[in-house]
Protein backbone atom coordinates (compact mmCIF):
# COMPACT_ATOMS: atom_id res chain seq x y z
CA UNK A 1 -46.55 65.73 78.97
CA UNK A 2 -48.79 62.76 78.35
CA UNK A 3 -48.42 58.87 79.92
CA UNK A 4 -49.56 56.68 77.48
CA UNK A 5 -50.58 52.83 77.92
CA UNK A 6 -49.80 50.93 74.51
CA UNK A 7 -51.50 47.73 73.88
CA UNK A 8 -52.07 45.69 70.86
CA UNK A 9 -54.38 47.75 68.81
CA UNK A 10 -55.23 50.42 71.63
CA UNK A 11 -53.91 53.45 73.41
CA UNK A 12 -54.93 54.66 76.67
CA UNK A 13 -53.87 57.85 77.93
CA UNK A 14 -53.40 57.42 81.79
CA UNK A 15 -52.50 60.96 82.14
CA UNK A 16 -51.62 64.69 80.97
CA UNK A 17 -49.94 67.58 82.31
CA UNK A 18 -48.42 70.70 81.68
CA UNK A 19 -49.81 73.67 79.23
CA UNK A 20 -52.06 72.10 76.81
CA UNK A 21 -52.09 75.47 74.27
CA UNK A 22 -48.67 74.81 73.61
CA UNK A 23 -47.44 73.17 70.06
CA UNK A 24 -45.16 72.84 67.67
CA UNK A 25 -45.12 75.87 66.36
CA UNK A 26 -44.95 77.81 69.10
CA UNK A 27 -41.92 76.48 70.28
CA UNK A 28 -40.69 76.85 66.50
CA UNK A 29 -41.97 80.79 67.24
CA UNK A 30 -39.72 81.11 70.22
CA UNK A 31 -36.62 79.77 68.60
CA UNK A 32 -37.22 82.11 65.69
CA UNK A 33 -37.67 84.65 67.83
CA UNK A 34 -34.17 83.46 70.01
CA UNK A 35 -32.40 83.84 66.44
CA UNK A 36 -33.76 87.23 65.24
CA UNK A 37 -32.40 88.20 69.33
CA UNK A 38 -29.16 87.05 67.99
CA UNK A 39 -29.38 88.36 64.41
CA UNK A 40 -29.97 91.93 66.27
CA UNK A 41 -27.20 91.39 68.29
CA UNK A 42 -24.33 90.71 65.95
CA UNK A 43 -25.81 92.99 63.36
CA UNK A 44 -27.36 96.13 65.07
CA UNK A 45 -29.59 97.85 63.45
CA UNK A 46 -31.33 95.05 61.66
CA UNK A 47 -34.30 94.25 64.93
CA UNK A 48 -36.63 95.00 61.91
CA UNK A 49 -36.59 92.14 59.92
CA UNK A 50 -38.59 89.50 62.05
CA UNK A 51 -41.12 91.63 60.52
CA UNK A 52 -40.71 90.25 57.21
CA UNK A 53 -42.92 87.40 56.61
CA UNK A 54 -40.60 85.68 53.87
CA UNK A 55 -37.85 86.09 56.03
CA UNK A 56 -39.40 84.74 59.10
CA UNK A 57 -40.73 81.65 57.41
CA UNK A 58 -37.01 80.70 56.36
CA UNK A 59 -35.50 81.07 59.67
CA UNK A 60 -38.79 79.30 61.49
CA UNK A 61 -37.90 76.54 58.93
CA UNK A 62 -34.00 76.52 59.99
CA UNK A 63 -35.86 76.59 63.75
CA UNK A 64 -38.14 73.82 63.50
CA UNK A 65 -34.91 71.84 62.23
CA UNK A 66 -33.38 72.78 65.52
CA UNK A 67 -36.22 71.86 67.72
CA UNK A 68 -36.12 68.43 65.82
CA UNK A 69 -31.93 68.01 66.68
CA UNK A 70 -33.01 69.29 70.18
CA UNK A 71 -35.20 66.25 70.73
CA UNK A 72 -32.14 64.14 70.39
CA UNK A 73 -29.21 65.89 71.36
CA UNK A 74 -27.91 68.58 73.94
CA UNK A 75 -27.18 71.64 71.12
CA UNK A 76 -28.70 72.32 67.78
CA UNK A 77 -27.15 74.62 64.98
CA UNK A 78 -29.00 76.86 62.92
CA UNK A 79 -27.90 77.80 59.89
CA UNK A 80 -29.95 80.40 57.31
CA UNK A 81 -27.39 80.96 54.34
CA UNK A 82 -28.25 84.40 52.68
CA UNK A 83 -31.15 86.15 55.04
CA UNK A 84 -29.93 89.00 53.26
CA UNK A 85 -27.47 89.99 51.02
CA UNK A 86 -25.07 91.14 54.14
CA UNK A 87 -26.80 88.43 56.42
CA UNK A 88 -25.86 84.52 56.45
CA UNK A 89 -27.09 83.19 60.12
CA UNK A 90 -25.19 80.67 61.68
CA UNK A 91 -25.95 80.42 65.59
CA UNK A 92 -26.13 77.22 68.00
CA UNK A 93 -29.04 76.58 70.66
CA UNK A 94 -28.50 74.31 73.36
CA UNK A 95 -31.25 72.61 75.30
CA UNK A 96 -30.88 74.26 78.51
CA UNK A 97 -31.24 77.67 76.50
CA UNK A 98 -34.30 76.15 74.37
CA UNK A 99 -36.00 75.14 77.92
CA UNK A 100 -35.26 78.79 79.05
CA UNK A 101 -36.83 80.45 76.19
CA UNK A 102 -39.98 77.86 77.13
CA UNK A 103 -40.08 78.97 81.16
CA UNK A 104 -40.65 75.08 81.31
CA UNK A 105 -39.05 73.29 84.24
CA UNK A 106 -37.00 70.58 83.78
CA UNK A 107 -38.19 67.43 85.04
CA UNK A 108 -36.27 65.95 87.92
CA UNK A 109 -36.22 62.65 86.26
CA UNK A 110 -38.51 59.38 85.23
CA UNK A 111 -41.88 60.38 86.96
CA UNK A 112 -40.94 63.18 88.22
CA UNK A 113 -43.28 65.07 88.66
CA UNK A 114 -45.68 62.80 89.25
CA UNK A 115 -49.43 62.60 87.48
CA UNK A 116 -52.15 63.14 89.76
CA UNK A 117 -54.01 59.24 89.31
């Protein structure tokens, strides 16, 4: 988390926190990851195809659509028509279970926790 001071033509950042070797796409990874879980799940037997790089890059895309809806809005669903010829993914991801997969805590609320000054 960053606090940012915007001004006219400059930005100040006041203050940072939390892991700073996180980004995008690792929390597009975990998703993916969350889906191949569920993939595995309703179709056992199949654990092996996070493996495949084409495949993972089309449901990390479906994922990083998700992540984008989770910004916004309290559930996301991801959808991955034809993963394989037996295979057409359609799962939902709520925030709570997003923030899960993250071991992030929630914040408490505005400020909360506070930035060291």
């Amino acid at each position: 988390m960053s606090v940012i001071r915007a001004g006219g033509e400059t930005n100040e950042v006041i203050g940072t926190a939390g892991n700073d070797h996180l980004g995008g796409d690792d929390f597009d990874n975990v998703i993916t990851q969350w889906v191949f879980d569920q993939i595995a799940v309703q179709w056992p037997g199949t654990g092996a195809l996070a493996q495949d790089k084409y495949l993972w890059a089309r449901v990390k895309a479906a994922a990083e659509q998700a992540k984008i809806e989770l910004s916004a809005s309290d559930r996301a669903v991801i959808e991955v028509p034809n993963l394989t010829p037996e295979i057409n993914v359609r799962c939902e991801i709520d925030r709570d279970t997003f923030i899960r997969l993250l071991n992030v805590p929630r914040s408490r609320g505005p400020g909360q926790p506070r930035l060291a000054s």
